[in-house]
Protein backbone atom coordinates (compact mmCIF):
# COMPACT_ATOMS: atom_id res chain seq x y z
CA UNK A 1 15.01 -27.06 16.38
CA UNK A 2 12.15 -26.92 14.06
CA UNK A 3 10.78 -23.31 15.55
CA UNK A 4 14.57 -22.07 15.32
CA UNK A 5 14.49 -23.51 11.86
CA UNK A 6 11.10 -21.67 10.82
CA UNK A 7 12.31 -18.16 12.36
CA UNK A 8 15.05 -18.19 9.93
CA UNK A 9 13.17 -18.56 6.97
CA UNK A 10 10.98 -16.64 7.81
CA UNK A 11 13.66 -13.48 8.41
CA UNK A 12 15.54 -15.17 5.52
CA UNK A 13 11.99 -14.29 3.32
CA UNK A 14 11.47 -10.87 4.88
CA UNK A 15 15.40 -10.13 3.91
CA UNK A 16 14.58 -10.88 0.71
CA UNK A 17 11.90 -8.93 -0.04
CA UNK A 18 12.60 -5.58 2.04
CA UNK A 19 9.89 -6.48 4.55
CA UNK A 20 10.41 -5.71 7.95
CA UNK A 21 8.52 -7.41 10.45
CA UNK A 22 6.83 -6.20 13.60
CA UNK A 23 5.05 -6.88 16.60
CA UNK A 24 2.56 -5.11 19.29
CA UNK A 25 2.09 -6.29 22.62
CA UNK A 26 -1.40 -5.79 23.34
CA UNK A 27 -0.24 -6.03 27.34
CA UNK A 28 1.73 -2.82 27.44
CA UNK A 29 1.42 -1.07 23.81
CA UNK A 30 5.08 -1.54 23.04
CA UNK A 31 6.43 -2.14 19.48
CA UNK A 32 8.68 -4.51 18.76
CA UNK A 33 10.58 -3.91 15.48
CA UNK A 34 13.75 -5.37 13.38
CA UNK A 35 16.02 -3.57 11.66
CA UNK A 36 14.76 -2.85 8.63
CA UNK A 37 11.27 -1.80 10.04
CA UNK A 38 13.09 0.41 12.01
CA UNK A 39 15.52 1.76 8.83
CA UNK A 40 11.88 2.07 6.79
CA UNK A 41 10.77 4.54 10.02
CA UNK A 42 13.70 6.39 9.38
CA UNK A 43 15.38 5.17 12.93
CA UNK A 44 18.65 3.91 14.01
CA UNK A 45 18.90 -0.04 13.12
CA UNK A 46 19.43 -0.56 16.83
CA UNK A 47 17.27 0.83 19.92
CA UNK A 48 14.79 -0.07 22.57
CA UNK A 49 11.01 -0.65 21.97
CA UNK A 50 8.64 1.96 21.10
CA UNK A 51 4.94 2.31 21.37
CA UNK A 52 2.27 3.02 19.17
CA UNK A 53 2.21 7.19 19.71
CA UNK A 54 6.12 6.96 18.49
CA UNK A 55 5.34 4.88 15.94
CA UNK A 56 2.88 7.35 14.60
CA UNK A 57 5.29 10.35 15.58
CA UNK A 58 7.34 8.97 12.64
CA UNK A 59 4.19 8.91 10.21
CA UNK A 60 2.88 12.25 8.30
CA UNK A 61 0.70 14.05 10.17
CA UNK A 62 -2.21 13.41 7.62
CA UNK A 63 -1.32 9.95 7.55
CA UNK A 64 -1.59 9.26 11.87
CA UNK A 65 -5.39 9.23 12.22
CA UNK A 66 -5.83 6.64 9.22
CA UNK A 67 -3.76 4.39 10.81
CA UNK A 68 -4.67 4.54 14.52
CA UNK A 69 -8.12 3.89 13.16
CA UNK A 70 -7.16 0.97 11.04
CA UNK A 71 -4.91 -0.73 13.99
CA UNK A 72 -7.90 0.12 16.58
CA UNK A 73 -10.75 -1.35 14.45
CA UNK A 74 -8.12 -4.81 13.21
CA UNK A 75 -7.92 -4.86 17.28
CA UNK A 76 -11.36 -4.26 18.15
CA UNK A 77 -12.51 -7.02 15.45
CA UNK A 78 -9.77 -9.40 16.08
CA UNK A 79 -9.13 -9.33 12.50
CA UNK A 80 -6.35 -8.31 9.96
CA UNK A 81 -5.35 -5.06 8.77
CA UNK A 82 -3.66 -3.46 6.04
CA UNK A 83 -2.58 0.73 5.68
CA UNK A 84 -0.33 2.75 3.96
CA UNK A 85 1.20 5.87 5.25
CA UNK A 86 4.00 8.59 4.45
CA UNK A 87 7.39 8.46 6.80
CA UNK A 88 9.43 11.79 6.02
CA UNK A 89 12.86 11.12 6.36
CA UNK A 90 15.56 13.24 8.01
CA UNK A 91 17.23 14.23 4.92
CA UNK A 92 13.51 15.52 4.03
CA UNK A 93 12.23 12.64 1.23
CA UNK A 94 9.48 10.92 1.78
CA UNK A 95 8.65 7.48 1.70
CA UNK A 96 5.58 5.80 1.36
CA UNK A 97 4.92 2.24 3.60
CA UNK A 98 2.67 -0.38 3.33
CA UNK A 99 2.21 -2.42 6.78
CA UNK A 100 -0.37 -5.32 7.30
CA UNK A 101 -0.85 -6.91 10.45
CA UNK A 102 -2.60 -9.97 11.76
CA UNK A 103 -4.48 -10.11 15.46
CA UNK A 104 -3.25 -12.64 17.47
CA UNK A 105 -6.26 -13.48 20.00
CA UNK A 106 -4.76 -13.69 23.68
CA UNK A 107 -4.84 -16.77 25.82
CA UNK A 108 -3.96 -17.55 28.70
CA UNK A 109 -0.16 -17.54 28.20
CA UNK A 110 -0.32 -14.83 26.08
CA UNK A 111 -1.62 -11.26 25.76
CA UNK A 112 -3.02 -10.13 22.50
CA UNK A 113 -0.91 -9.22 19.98
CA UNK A 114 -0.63 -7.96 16.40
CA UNK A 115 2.34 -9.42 13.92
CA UNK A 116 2.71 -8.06 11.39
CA UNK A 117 5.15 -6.64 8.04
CA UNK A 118 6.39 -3.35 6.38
CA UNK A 119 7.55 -2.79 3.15
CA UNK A 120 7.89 0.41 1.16
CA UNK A 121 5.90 0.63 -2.14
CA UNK A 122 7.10 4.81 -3.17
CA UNK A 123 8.13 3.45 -6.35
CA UNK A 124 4.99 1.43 -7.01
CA UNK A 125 2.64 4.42 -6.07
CA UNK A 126 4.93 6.51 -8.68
CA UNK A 127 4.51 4.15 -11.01
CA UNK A 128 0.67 4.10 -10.94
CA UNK A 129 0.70 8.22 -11.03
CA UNK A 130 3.07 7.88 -13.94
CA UNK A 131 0.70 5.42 -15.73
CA UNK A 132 -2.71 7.54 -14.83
CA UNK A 133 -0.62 10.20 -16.53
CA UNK A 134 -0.04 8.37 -19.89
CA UNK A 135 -3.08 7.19 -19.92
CA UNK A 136 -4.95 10.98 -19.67
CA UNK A 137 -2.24 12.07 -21.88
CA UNK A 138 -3.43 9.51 -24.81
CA UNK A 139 -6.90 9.50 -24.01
CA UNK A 140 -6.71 13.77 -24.79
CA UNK A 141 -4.51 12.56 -27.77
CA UNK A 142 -7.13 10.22 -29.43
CA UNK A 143 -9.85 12.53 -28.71
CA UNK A 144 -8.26 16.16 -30.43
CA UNK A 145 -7.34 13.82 -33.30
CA UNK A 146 -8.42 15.55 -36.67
CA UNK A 147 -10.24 11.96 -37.48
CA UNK A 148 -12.14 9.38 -36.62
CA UNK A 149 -10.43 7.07 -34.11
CA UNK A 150 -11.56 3.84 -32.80
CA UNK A 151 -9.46 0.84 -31.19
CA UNK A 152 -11.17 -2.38 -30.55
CA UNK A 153 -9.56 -5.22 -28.29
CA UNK A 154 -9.00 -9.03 -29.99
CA UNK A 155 -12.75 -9.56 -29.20
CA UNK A 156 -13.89 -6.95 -31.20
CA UNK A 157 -14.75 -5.05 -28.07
CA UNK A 158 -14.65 -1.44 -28.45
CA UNK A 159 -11.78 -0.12 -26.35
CA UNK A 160 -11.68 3.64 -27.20
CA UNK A 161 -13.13 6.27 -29.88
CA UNK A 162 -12.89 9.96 -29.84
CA UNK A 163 -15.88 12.47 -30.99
CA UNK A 164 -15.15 12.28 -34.44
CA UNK A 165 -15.60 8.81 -34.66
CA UNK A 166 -19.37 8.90 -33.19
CA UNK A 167 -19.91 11.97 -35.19
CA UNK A 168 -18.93 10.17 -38.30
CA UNK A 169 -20.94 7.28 -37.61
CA UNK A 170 -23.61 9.18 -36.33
CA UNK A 171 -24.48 6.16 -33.78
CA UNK A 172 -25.87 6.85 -30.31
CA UNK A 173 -23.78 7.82 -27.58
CA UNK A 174 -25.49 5.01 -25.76
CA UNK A 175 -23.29 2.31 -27.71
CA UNK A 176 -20.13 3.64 -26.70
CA UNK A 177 -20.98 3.96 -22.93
CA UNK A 178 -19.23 0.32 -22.10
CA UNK A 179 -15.85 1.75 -23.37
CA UNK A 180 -13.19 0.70 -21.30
């Protein structure tokens, strides 16, 4: 009752965050996915088990050899792993996933395996490109400025400046190396 109880929280949990979960038998090399790790791979909901050269048949080419190695070295070293990788779908989009996986050492019983969880972060990585962006874009800003320009944090830590700022001072360039 108590294991019954624990598998549905814990495909209750991966519902709820758009995880998919996963597992590799170490015996044989075949996947075992759910439906939505399957959906995130761009595959019917439904289907039989893969193995790990379908899996990475679904992964951008440039993507495959980064996470064969990562999977082979987490097995190797019995430890975790973590990857991201591009899935382009049918309809041409792509889709960036984030899978980590933890080594299950085998026993007696059981064979090794790796368990493990995939969840798409496209919007996060856009996010961060769209930030970098802003950020070069204001940092270019701040330094063309036709003045002095200097922005210090709530410890009086100096943030940013621009060239006219030093050159106004007339300070050492050394001083403003710890900018952030």
């Amino acid at each position: 009752m108590a294991l019954r109880v624990t598998s549905e929280r814990v495909q209750i949990a991966a519902q709820a965050a758009g995880s998919g979960v996963w597992e590799l038998d170490g015996s044989n090399g075949q996947l075992s996915w759910d439906a939505q790790t399957r959906r995130l791979h761009d595959l019917p909901p439904s289907g039989h088990a893969i193995d790990v050269a379908q899996w990475l048949s679904c992964i951008d080419v440039a993507d495959r050899r980064g996470l064969q190695h990562a999977l082979d070295r987490a097995i190797f070293e019995s430890q975790r792993f973590e990857h991201e990788y591009r899935v382009t779908t049918a309809d041409g989009s792509c889709t960036t996933l984030r899978t980590a996986g933890q080594v299950v050492a085998a026993t007696r019983e059981a064979p090794l395996r790796v368990i493990g969880v995939c969840f798409e972060v496209s919007e996060l990585r856009a996010l961060e490109r769209e930030l970098v962006r802003r950020n070069d874009l204001l940092a270019n800003i701040v330094e063309h400025l036709p003045c002095g320009l200097s922005v210090f944090d709530s410890q009086l830590r100096l943030v940013i400046s621009n060239t006219k700022f030093r050159e106004l001072l007339d300070l050492p360039v050394a001083l403003f190396q710890g900018e952030q």
